[in-house]
C-alpha atoms as a PDB file:
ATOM      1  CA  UNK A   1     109.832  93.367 104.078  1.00  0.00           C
ATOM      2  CA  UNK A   2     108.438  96.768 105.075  1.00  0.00           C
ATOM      3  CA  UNK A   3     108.774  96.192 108.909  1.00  0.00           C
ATOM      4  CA  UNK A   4     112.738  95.735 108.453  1.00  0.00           C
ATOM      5  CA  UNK A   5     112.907  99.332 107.554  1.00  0.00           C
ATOM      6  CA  UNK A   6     110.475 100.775 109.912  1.00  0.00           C
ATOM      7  CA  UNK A   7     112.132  98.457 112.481  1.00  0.00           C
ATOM      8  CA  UNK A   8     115.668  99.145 112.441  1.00  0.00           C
ATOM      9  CA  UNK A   9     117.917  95.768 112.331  1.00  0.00           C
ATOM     10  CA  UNK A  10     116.797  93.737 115.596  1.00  0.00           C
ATOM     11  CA  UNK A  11     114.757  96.408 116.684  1.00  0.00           C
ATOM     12  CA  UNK A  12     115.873  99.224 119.507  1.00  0.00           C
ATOM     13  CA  UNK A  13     115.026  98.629 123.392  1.00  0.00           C
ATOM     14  CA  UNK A  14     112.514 100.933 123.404  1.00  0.00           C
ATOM     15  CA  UNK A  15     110.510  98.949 120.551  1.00  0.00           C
ATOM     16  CA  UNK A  16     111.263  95.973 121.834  1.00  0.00           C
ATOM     17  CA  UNK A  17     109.600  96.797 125.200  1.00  0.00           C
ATOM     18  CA  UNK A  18     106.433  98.358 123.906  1.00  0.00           C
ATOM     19  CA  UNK A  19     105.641  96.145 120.528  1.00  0.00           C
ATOM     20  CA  UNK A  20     102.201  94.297 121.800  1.00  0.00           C
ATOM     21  CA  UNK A  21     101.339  91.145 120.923  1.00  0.00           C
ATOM     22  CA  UNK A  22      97.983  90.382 118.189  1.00  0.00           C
ATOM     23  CA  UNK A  23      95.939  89.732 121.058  1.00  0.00           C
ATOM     24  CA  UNK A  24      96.962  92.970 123.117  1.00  0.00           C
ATOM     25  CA  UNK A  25      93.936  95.859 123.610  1.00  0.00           C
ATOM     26  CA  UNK A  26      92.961  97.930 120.339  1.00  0.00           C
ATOM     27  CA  UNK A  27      94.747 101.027 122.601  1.00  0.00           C
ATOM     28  CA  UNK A  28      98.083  99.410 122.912  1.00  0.00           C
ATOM     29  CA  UNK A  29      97.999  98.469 119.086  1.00  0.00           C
ATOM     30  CA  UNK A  30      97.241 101.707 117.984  1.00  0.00           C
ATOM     31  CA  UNK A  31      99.721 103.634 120.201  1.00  0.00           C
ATOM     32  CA  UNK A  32     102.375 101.249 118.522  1.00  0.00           C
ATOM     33  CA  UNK A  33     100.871 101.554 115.143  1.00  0.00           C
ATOM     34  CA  UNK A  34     101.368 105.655 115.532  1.00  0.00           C
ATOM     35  CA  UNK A  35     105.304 105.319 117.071  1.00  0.00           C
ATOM     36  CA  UNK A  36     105.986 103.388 114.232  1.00  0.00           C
ATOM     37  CA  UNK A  37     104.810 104.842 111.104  1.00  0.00           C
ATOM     38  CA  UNK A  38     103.305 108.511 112.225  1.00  0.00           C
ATOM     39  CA  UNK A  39     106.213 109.613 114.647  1.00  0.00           C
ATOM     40  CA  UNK A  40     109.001 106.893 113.075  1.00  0.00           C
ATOM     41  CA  UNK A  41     110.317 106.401 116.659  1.00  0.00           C
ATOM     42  CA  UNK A  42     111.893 103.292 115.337  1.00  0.00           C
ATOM     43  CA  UNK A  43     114.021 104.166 112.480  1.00  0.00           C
ATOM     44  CA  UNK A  44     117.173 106.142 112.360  1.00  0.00           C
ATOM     45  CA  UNK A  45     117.859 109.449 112.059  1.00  0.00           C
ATOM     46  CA  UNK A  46     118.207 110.376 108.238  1.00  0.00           C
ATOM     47  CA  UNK A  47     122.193 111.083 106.669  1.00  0.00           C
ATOM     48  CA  UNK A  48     123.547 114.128 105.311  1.00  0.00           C
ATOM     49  CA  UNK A  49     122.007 114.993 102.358  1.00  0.00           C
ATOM     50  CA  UNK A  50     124.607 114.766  99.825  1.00  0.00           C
ATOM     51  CA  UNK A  51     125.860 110.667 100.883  1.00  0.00           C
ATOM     52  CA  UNK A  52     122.153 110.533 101.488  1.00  0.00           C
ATOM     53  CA  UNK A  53     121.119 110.937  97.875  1.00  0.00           C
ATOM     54  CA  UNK A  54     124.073 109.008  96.378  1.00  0.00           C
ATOM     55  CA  UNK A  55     123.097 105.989  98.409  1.00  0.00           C
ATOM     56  CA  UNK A  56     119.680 106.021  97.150  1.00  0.00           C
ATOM     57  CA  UNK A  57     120.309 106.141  93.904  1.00  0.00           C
ATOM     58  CA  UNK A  58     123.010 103.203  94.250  1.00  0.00           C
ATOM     59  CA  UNK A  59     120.446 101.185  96.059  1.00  0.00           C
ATOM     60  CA  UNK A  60     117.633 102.219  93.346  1.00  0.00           C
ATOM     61  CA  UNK A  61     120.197 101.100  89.993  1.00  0.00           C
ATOM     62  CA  UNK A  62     120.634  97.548  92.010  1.00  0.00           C
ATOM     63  CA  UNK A  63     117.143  96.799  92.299  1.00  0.00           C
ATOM     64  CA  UNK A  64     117.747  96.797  96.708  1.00  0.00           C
ATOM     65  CA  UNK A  65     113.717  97.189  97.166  1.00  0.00           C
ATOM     66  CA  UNK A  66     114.716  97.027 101.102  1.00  0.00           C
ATOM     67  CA  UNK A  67     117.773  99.678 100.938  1.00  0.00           C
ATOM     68  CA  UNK A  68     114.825 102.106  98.986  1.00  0.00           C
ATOM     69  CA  UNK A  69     112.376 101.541 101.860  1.00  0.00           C
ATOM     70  CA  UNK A  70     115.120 102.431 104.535  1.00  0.00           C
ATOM     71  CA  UNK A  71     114.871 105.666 102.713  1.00  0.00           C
ATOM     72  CA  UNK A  72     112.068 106.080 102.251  1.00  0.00           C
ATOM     73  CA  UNK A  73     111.208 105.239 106.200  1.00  0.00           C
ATOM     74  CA  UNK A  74     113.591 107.752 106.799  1.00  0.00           C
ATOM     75  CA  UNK A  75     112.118 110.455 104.826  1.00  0.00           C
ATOM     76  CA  UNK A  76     115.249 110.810 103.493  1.00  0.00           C
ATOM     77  CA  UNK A  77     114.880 111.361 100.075  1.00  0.00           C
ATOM     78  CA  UNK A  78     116.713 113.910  98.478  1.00  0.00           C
ATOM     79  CA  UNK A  79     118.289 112.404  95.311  1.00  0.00           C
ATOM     80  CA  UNK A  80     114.777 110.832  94.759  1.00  0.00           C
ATOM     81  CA  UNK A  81     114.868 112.342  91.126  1.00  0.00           C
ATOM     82  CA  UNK A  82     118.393 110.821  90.555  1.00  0.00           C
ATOM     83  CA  UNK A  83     117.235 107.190  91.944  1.00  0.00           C
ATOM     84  CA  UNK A  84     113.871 107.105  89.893  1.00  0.00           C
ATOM     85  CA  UNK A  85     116.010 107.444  86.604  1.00  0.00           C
ATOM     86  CA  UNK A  86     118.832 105.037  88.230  1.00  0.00           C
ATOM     87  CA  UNK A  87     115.835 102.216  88.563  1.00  0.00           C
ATOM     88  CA  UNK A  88     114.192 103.267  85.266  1.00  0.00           C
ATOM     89  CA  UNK A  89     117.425 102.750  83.229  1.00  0.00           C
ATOM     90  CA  UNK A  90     118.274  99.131  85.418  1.00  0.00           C
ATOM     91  CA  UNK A  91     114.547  98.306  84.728  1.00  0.00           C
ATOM     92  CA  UNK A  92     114.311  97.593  88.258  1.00  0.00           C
ATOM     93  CA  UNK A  93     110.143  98.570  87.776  1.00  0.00           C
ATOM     94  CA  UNK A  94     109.529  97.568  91.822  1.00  0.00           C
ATOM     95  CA  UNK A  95     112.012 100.185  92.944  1.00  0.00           C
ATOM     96  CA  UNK A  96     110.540 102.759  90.615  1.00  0.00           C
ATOM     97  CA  UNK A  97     106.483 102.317  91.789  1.00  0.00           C
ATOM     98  CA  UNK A  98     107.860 102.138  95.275  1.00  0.00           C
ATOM     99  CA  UNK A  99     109.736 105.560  94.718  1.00  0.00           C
ATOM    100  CA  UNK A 100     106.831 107.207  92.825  1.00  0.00           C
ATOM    101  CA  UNK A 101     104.535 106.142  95.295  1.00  0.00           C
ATOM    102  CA  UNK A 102     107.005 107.902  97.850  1.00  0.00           C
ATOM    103  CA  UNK A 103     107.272 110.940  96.260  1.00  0.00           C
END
């Protein structure tokens, strides 16, 4: 589930052309291993803050484990506060580890 926030929706051209294959060198693996995750070449560019935050905390309330991780993928998490006590009052106990370990 991680990889579909990390990899945008089908994945962008330039991910598509450079993700290597299991039995690709250790080099190529690691170089996509870093785009992804380190430099988040793959993922879109975070919202405005305020829509940002609201959206969190609407995915966090419904229990949308893979709307959080967009965020969180992003970086963009600036109503984190509001969306931990959104998932803590909906009991949605996935979201909230997955936003504390975030934060």
């Amino acid at each position: 589930m991680a990889n579909v926030a990390w990899e945008e929706e089908g994945g962008t051209e330039e991910q598509k052309a450079t993700k290597p294959r299991p039995d690709a060198p250790r080099a190529a693996r690691e170089a996509y291993v870093k785009a992804k995750y380190v430099e988040r070449r793959f993922v879109g560019p975070p919202g405005d803050a305020e829509s940002a935050a609201a959206e969190l905390e609407a995915a966090a309330a419904a229990g949308d484990v893979k709307g959080v991780l967009s965020f969180v993928a992003r970086r963009d998490l600036s109503g984190l506060d509001a969306a931990l006590r959104a998932a803590r009052e909906a009991k949605c106990y996935d979201v909230v580890a997955l936003l504390e370990l975030s934060a």
